[in-house]
Protein backbone atom coordinates (compact mmCIF):
# COMPACT_ATOMS: atom_id res chain seq x y z
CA UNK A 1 -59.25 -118.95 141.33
CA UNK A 2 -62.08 -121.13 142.18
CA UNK A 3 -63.63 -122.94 145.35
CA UNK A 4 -66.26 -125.97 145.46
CA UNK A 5 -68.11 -127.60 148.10
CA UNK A 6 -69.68 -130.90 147.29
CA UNK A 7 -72.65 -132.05 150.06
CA UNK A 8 -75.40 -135.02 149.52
CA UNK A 9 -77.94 -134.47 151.73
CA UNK A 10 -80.32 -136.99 153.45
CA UNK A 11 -84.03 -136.74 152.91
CA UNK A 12 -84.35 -135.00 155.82
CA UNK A 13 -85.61 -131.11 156.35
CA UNK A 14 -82.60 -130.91 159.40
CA UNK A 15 -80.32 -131.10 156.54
CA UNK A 16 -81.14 -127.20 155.60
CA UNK A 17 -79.34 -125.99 158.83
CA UNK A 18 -76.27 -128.11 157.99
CA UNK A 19 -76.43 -126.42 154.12
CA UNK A 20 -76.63 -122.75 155.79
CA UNK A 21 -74.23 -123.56 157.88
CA UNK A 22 -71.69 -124.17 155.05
CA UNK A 23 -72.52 -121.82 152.74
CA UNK A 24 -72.26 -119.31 155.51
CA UNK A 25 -68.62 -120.72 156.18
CA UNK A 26 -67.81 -121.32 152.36
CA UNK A 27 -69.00 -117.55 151.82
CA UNK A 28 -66.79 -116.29 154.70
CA UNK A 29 -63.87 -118.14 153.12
CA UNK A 30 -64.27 -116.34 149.84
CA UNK A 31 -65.24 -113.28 149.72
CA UNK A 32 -68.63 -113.07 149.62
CA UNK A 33 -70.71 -110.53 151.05
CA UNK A 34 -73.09 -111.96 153.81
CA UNK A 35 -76.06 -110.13 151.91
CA UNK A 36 -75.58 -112.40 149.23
CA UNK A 37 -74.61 -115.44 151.38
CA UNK A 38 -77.94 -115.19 152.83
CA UNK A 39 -80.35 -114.64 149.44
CA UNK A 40 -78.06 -117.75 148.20
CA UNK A 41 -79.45 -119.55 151.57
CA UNK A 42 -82.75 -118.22 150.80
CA UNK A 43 -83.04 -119.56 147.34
CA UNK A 44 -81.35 -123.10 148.71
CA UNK A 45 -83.39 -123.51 151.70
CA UNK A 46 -86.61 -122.68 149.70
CA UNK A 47 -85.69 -125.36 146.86
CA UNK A 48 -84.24 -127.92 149.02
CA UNK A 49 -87.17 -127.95 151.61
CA UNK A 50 -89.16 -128.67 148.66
CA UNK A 51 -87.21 -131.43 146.96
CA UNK A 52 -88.04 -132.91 150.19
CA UNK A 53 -91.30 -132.03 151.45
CA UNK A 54 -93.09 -132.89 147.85
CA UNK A 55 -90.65 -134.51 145.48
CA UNK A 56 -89.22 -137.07 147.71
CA UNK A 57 -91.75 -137.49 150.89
CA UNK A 58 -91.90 -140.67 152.37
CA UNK A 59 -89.06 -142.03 150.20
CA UNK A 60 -86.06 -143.99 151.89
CA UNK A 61 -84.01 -143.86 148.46
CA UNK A 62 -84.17 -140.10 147.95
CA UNK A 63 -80.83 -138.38 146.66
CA UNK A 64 -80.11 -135.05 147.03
CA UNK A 65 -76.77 -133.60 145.82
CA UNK A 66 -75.43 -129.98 146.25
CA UNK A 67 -72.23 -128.45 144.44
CA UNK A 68 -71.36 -125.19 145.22
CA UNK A 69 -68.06 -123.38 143.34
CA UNK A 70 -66.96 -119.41 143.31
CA UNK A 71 -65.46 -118.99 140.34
CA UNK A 72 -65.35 -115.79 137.89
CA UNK A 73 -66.98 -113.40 140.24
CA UNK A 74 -70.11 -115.13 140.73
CA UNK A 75 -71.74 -118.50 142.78
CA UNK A 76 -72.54 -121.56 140.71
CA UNK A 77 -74.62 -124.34 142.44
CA UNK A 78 -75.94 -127.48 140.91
CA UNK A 79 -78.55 -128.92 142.90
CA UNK A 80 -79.62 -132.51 141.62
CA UNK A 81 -81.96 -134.93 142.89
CA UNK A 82 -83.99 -138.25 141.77
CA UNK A 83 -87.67 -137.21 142.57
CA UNK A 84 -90.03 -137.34 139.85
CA UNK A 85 -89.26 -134.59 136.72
CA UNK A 86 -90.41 -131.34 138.15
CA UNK A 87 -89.13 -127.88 136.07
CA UNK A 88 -89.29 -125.02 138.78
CA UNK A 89 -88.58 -122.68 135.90
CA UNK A 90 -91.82 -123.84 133.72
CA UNK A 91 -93.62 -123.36 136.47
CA UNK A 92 -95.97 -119.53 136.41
CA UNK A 93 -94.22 -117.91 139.48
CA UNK A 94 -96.34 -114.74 139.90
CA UNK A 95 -96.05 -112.85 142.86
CA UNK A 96 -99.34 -114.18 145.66
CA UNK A 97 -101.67 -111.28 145.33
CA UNK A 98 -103.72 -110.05 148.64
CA UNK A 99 -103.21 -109.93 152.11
CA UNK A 100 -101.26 -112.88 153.64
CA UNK A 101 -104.73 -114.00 155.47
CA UNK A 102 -106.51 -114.58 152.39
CA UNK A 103 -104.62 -114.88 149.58
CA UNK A 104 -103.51 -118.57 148.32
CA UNK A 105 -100.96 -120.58 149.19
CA UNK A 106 -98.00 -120.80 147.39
CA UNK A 107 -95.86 -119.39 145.00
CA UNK A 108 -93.86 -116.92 146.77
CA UNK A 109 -90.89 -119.42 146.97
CA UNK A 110 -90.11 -120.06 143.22
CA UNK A 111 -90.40 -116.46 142.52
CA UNK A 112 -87.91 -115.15 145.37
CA UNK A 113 -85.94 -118.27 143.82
CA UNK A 114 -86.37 -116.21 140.40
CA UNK A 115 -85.64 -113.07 141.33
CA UNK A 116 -82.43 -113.96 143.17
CA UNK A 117 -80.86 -115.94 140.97
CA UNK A 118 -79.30 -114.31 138.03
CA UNK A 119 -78.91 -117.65 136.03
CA UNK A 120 -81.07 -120.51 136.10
CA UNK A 121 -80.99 -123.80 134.11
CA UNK A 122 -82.88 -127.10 134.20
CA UNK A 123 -82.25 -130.21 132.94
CA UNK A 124 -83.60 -133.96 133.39
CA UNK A 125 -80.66 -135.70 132.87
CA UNK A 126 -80.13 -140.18 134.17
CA UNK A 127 -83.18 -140.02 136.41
CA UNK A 128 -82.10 -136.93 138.14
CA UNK A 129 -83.60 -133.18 138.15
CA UNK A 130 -80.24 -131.26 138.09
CA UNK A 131 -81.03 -127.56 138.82
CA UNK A 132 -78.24 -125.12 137.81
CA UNK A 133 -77.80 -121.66 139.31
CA UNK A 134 -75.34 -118.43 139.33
CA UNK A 135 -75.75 -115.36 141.22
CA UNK A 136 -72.89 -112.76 140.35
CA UNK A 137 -71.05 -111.65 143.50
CA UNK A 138 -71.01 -107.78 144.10
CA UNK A 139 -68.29 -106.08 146.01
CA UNK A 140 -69.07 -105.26 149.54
């Protein structure tokens, strides 16, 4: 059995809350445990704020697309957008080192992203960065 959501999102940081929102009612609908629902939020909100906030500030053509299916005990997501070629997974995610007042900024995002995620996959593909993800869904 499988489920999908399909979303495009404005270029727009409100459009986070209206992702959440879904995935919170898409997870209800199948089974999920909320735990996961909300790492799976995490990860989204943390990639999506960025697609926005660096790849595609101060653009009024910006595309954002979001599939989200449960299918064979786990959630697959393809987020896909047409900002310039960025790899989040070539990118050195270690963890920020120091206390939060002085250590840089950065890098905390990708790696939750990493750590979450059991399954990630980029690809460049017709002017779009199309970011592929699966986190296997634990029983309750």
């Amino acid at each position: 059995m499988s489920a999908r959501i399909d979303m495009s999102l404005a270029n727009d940081v409100q459009e986070v809350g209206r992702v959440i929102d879904t995935l919170e009612e898409f997870g209800a609908e199948n089974g999920v445990p909320v735990a996961q629902s909300l790492r799976f939020g995490l990860v989204l909100d943390e990639l999506i704020t960025n697609i926005i906030s660096y790849g595609l500030e101060g653009r009024s053509d910006g595309i954002i697309t979001l599939s989200i299916e449960h299918r064979d005990g786990a959630l697959h997501a393809e987020l896909a957008d047409n900002g310039p070629p960025f790899d989040p997974l070539a990118t050195d995610t270690k963890p920020p080192v120091g206390d939060i007042e002085t250590r840089d900024v950065g890098g905390l995002g990708l790696t939750l992203v990493k750590s979450f995620m059991d399954r990630l996959d980029y690809r460049r593909v017709d002017g779009l960065n199309r970011l592929t993800m699966e986190m296997k869904v634990k029983a309750a």
